[in-house]
N, C-alpha and C. Protein backbone atom coordinates (compact mmCIF):
# COMPACT_ATOMS: atom_id res chain seq x y z
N UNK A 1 4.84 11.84 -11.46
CA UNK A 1 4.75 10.53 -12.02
C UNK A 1 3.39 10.36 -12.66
N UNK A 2 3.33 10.62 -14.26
CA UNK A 2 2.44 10.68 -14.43
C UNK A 2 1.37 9.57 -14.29
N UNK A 3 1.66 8.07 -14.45
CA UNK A 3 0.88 6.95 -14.18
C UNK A 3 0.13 6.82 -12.81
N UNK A 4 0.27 8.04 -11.96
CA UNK A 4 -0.80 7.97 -10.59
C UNK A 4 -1.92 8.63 -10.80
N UNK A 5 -1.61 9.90 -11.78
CA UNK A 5 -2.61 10.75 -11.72
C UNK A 5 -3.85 9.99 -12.18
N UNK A 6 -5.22 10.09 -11.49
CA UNK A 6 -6.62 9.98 -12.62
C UNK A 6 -7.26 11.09 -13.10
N UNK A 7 -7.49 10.62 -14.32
CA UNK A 7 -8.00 11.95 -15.46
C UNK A 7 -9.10 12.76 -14.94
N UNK A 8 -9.82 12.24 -14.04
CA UNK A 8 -10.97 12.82 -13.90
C UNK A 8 -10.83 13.85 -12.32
N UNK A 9 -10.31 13.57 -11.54
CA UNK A 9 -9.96 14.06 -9.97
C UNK A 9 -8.50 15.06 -10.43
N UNK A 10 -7.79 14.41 -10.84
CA UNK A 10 -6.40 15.11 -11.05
C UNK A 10 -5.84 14.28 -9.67
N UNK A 11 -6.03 13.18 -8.84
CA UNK A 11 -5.38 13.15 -7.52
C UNK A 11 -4.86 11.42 -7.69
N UNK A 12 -3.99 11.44 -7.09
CA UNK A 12 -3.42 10.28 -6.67
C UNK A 12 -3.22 9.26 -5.63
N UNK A 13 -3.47 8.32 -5.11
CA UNK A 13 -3.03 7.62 -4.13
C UNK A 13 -1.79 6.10 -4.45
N UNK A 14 -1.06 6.21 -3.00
CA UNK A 14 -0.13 5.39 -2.94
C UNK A 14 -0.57 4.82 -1.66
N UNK A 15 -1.01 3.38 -2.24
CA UNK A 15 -0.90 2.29 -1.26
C UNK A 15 0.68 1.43 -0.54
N UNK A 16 1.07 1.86 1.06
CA UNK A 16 2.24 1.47 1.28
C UNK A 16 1.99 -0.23 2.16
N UNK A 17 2.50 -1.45 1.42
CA UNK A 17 2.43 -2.32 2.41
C UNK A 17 4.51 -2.53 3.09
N UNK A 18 4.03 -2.46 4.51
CA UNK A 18 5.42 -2.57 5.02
C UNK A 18 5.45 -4.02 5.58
N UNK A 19 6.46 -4.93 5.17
CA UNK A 19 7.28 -5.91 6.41
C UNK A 19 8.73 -5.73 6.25
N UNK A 20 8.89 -7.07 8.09
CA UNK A 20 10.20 -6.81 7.95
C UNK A 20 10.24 -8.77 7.29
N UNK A 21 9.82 -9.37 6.91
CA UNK A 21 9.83 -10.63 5.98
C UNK A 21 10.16 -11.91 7.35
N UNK A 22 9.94 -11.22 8.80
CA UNK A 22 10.29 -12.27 9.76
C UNK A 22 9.26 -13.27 9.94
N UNK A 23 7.94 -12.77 9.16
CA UNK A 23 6.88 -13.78 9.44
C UNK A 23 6.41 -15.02 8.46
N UNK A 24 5.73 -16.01 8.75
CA UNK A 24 5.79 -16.85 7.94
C UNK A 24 5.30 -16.64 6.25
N UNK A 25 6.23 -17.30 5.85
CA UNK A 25 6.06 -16.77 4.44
C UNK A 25 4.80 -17.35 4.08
N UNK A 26 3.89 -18.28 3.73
CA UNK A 26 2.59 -18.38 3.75
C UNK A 26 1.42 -17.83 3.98
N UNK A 27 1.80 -16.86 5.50
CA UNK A 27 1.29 -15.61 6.19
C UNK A 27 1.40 -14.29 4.70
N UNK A 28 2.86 -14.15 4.90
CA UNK A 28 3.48 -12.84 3.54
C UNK A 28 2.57 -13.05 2.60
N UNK A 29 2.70 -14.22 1.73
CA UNK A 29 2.15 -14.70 0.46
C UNK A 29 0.71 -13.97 0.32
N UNK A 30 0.23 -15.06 1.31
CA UNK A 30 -1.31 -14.60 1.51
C UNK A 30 -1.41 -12.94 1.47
N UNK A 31 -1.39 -12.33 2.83
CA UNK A 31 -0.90 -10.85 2.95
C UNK A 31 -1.05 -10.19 1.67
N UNK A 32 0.13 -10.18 0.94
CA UNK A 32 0.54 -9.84 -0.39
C UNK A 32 -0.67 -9.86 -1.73
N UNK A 33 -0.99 -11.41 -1.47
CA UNK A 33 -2.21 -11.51 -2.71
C UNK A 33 -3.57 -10.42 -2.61
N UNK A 34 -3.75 -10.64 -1.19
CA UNK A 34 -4.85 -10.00 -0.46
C UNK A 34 -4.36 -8.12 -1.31
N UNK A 35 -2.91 -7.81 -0.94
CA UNK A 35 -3.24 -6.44 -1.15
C UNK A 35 -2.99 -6.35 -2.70
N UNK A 36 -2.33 -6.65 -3.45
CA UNK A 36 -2.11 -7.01 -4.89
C UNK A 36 -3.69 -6.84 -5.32
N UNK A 37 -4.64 -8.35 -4.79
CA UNK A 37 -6.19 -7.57 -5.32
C UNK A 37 -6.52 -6.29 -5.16
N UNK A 38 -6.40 -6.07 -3.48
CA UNK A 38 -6.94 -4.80 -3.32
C UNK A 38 -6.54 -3.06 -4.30
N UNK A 39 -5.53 -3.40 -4.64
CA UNK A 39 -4.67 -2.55 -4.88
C UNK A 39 -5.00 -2.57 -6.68
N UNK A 40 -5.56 -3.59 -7.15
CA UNK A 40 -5.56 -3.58 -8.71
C UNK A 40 -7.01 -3.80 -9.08
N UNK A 41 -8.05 -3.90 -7.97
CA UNK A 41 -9.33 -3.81 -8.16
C UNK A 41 -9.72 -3.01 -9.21
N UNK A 42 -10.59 -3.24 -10.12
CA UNK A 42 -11.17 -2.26 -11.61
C UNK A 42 -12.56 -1.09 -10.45
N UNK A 43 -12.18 -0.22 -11.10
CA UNK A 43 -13.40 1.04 -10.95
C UNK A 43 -12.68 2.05 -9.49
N UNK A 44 -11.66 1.79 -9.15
CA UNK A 44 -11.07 2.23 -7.89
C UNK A 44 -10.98 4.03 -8.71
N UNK A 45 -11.77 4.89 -7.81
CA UNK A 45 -11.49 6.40 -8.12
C UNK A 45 -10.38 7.18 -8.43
N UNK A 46 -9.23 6.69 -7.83
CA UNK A 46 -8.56 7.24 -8.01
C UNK A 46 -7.09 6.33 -8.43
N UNK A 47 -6.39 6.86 -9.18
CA UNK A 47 -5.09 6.14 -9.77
C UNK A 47 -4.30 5.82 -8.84
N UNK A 48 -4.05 4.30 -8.77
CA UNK A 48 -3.71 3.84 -7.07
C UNK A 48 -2.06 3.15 -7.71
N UNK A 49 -1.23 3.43 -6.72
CA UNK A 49 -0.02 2.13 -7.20
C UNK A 49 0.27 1.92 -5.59
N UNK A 50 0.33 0.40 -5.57
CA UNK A 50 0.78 -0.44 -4.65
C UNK A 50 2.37 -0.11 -4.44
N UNK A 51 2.90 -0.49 -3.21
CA UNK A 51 4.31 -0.34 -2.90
C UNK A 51 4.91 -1.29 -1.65
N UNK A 52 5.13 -2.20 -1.85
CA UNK A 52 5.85 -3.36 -0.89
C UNK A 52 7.35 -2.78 -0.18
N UNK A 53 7.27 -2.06 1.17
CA UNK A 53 8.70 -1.73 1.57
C UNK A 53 9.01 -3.15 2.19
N UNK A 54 10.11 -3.60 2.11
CA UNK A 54 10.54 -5.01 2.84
C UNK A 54 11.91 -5.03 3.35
N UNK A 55 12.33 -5.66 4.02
CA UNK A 55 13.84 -5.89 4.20
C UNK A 55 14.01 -7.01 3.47
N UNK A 56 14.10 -8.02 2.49
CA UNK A 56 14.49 -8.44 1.51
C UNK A 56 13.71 -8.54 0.41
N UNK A 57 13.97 -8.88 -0.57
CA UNK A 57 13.02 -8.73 -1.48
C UNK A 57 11.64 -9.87 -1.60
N UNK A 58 10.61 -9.47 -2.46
CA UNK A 58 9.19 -10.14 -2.36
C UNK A 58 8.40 -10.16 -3.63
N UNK A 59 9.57 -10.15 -4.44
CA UNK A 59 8.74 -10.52 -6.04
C UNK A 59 8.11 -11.60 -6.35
N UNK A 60 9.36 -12.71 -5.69
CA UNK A 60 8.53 -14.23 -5.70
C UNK A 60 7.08 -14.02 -5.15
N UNK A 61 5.96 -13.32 -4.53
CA UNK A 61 5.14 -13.27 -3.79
C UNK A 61 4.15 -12.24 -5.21
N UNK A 62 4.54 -11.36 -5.66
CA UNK A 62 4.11 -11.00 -6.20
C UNK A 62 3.52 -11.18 -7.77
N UNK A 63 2.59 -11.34 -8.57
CA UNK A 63 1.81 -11.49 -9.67
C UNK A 63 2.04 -10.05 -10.40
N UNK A 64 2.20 -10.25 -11.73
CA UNK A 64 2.37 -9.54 -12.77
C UNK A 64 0.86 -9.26 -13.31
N UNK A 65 0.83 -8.27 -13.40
CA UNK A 65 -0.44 -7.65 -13.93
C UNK A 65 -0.83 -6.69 -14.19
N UNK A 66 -0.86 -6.63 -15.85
CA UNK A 66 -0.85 -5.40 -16.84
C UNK A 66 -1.97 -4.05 -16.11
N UNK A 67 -2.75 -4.32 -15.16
CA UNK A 67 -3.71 -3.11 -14.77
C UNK A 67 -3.69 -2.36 -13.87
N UNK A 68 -2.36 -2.91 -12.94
CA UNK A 68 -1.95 -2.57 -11.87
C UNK A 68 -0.53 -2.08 -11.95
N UNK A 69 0.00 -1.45 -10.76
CA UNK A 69 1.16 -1.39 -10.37
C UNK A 69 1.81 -1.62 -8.79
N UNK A 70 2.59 -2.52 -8.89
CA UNK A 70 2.91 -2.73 -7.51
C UNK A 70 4.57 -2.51 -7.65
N UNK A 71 4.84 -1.85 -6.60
CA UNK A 71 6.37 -2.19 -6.96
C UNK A 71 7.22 -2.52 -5.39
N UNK A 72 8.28 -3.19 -5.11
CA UNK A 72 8.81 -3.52 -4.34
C UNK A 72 10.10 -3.10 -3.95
N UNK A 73 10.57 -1.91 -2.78
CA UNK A 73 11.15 -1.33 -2.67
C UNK A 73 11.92 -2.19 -1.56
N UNK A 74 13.26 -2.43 -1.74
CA UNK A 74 13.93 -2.68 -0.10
C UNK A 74 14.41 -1.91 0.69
N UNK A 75 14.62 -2.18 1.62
CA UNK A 75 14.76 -1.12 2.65
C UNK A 75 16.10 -1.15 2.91
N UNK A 76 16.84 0.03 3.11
CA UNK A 76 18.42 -0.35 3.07
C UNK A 76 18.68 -0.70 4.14
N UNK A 77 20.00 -1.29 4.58
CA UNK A 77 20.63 -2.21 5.73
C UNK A 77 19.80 -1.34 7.11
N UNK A 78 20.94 0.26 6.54
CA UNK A 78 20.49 0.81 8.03
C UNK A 78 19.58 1.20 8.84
N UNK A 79 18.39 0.72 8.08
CA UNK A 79 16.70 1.35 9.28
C UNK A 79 16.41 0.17 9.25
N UNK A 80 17.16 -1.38 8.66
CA UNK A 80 16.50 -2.19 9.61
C UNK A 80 16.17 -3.03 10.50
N UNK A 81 17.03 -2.26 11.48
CA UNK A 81 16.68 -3.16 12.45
C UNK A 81 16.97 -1.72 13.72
N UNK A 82 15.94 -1.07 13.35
CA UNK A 82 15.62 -0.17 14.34
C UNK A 82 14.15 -0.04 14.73
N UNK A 83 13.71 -1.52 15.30
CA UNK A 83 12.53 -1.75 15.79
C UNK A 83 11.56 -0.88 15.26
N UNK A 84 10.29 -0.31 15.84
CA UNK A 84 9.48 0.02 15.55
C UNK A 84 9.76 1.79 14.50
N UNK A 85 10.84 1.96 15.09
CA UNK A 85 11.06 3.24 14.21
C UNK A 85 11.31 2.66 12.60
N UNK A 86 11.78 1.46 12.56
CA UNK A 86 11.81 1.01 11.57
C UNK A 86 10.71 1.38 10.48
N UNK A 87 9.37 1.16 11.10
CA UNK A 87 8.15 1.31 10.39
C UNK A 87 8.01 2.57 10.16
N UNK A 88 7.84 3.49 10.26
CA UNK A 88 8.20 5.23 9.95
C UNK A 88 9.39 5.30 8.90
N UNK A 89 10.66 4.63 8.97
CA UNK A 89 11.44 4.67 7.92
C UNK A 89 10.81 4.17 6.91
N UNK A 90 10.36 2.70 6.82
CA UNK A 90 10.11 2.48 5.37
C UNK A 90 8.83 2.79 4.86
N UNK A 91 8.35 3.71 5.60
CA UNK A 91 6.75 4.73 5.27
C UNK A 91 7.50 5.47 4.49
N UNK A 92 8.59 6.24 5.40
CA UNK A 92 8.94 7.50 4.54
C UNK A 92 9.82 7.92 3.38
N UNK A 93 10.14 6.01 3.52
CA UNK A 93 11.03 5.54 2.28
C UNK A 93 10.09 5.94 1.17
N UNK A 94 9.14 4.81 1.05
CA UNK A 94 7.99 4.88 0.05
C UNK A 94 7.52 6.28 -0.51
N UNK A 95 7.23 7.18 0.33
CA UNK A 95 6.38 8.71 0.02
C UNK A 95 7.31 9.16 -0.26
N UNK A 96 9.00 9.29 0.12
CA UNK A 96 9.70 10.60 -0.99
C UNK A 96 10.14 9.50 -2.32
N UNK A 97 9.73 7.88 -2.67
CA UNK A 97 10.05 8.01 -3.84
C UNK A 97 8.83 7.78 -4.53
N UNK A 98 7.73 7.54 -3.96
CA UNK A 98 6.17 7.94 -5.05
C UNK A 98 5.52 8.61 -4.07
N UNK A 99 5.51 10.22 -4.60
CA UNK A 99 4.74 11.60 -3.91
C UNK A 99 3.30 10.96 -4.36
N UNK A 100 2.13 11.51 -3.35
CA UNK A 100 1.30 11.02 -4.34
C UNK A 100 0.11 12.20 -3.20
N UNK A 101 -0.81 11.89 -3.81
CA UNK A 101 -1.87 13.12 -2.68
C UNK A 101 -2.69 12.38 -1.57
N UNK A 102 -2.99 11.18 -1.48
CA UNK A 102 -3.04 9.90 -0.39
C UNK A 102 -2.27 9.13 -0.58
N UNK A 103 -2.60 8.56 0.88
CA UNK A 103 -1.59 7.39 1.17
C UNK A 103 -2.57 6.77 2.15
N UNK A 104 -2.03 5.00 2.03
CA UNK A 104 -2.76 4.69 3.07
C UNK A 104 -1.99 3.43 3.21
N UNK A 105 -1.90 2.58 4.80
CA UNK A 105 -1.18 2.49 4.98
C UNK A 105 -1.40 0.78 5.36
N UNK A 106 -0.38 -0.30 4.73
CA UNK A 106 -0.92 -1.62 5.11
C UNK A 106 0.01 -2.55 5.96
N UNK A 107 -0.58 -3.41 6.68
CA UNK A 107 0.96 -4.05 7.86
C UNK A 107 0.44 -5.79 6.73
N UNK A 108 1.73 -6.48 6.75
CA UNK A 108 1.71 -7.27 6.48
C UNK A 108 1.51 -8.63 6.66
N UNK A 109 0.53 -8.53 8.64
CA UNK A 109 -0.29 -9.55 8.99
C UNK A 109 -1.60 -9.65 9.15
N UNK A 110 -2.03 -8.54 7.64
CA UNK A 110 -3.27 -8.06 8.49
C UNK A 110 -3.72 -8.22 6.54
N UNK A 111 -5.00 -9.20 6.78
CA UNK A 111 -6.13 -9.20 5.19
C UNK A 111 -6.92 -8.02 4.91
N UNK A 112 -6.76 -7.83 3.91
CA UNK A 112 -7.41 -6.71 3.81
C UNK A 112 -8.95 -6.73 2.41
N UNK A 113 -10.06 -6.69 2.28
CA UNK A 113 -10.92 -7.25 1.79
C UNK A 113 -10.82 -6.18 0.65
N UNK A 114 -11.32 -6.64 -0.62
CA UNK A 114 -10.76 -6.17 -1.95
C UNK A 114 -11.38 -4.97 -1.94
N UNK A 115 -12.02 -4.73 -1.34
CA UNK A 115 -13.30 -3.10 -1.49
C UNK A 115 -12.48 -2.17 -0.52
N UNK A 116 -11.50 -2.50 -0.04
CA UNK A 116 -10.96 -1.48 1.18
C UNK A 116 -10.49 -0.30 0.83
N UNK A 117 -9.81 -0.14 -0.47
CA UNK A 117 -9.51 0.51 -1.16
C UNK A 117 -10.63 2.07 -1.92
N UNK A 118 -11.55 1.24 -2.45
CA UNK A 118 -12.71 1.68 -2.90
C UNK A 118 -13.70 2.39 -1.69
N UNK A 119 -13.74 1.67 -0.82
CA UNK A 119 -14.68 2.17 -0.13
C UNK A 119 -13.95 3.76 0.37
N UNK A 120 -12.32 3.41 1.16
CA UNK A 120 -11.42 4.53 1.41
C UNK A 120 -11.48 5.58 0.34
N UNK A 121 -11.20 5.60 -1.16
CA UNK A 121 -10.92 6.33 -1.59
C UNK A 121 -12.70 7.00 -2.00
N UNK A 122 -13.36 6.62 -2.29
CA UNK A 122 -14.87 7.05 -1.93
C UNK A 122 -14.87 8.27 -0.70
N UNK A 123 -14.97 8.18 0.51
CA UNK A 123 -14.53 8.80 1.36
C UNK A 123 -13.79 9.89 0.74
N UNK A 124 -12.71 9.66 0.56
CA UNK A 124 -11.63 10.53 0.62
C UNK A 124 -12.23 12.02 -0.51
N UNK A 125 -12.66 11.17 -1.73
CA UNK A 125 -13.25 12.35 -2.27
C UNK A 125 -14.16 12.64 -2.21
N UNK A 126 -15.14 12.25 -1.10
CA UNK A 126 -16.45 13.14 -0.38
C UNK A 126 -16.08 13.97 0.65
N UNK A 127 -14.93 14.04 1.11
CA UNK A 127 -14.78 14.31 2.66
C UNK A 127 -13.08 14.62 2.86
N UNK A 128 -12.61 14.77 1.86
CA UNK A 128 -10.84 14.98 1.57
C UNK A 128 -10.53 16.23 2.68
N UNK A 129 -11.60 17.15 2.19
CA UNK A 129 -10.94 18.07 2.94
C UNK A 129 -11.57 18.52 4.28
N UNK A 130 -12.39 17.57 4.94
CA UNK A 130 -12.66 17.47 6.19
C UNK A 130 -11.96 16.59 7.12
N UNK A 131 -11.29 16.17 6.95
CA UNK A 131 -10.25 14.73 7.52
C UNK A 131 -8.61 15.18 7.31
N UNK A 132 -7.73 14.99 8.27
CA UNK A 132 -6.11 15.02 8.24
C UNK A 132 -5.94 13.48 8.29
N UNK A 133 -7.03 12.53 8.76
CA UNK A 133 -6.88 11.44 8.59
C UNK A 133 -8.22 10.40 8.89
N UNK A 134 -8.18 9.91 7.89
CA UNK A 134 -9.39 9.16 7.81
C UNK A 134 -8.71 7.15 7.93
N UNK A 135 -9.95 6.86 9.29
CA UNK A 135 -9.78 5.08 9.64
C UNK A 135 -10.81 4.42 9.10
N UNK A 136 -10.75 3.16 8.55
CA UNK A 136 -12.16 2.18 7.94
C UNK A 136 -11.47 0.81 8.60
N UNK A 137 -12.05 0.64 9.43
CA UNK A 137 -11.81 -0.66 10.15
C UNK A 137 -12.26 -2.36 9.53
N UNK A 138 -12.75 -2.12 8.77
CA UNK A 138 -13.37 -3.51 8.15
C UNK A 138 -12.19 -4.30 7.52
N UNK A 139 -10.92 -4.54 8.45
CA UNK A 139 -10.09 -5.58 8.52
C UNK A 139 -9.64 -6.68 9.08
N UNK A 140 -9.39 -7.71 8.98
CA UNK A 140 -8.69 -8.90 9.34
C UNK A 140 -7.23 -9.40 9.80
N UNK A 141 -7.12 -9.17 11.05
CA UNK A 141 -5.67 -9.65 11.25
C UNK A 141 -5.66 -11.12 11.57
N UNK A 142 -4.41 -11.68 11.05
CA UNK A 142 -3.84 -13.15 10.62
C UNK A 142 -3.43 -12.76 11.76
């Protein structure tokens, strides 16, 4: 897919935000805007696309914006409502339909500050290949 790659790294990341839409939608909204910035922030290293797995859909929540990409995948009937395995399904929903060379991973009661992205992917290409997995804690749960 060529719109992940960046010209300069050759590498890609896919930002996954998962819900199952049981929480208050005000909560979602918020959630959503929070990663929508994060996710379309200017100067981010590497070619990032956002990905909303949900059990119904969440466009209403979402903003159109030519610099970004977010897209909103639903999750089919049958993984959801298989509790916490649930969350592993619609991870692994997301990664076999945008492969990408990171991933990182967002819950949908939790703010996430617009640099989270930047600061992560910083990291990642100082230190990519010293890490199977790299944590940055400078988050906010609602």
């Amino acid at each position: 897919m060529h719109y992940f790659t960046n010209r300069t790294t050759g590498m890609n990341h896919v930002a996954i935000f998962y819900t199952h839409n049981a929480i208050d939608a005000r909560v979602l909204g918020l959630s959503l805007r929070h990663f929508q910035n994060m996710v379309g922030m200017y100067g981010l290293p590497l070619k990032t696309h956002g990905v909303v797995v949900s059990c119904e859909p969440v466009n209403e929540f979402l903003t159109s914006m030519e610099h970004m990409s977010v897209t909103n995948l639903v999750a089919p009937v049958e993984i959801r409502n298989l509790g916490h395995l649930r969350i592993v399904e619609k991870i692994t929903l997301a990664m076999e339909v945008f492969p990408s060379d990171f991933v990182s991973l967002h819950e949908h009661d939790v703010l996430y500050p617009e640099d989270y992205l930047l600061v992560c992917q910083e990291l990642l290409q100082d230190y990519a290949n010293l890490f199977d997995y790299v944590a940055y804690d400078r988050i906010m749960g609602v």
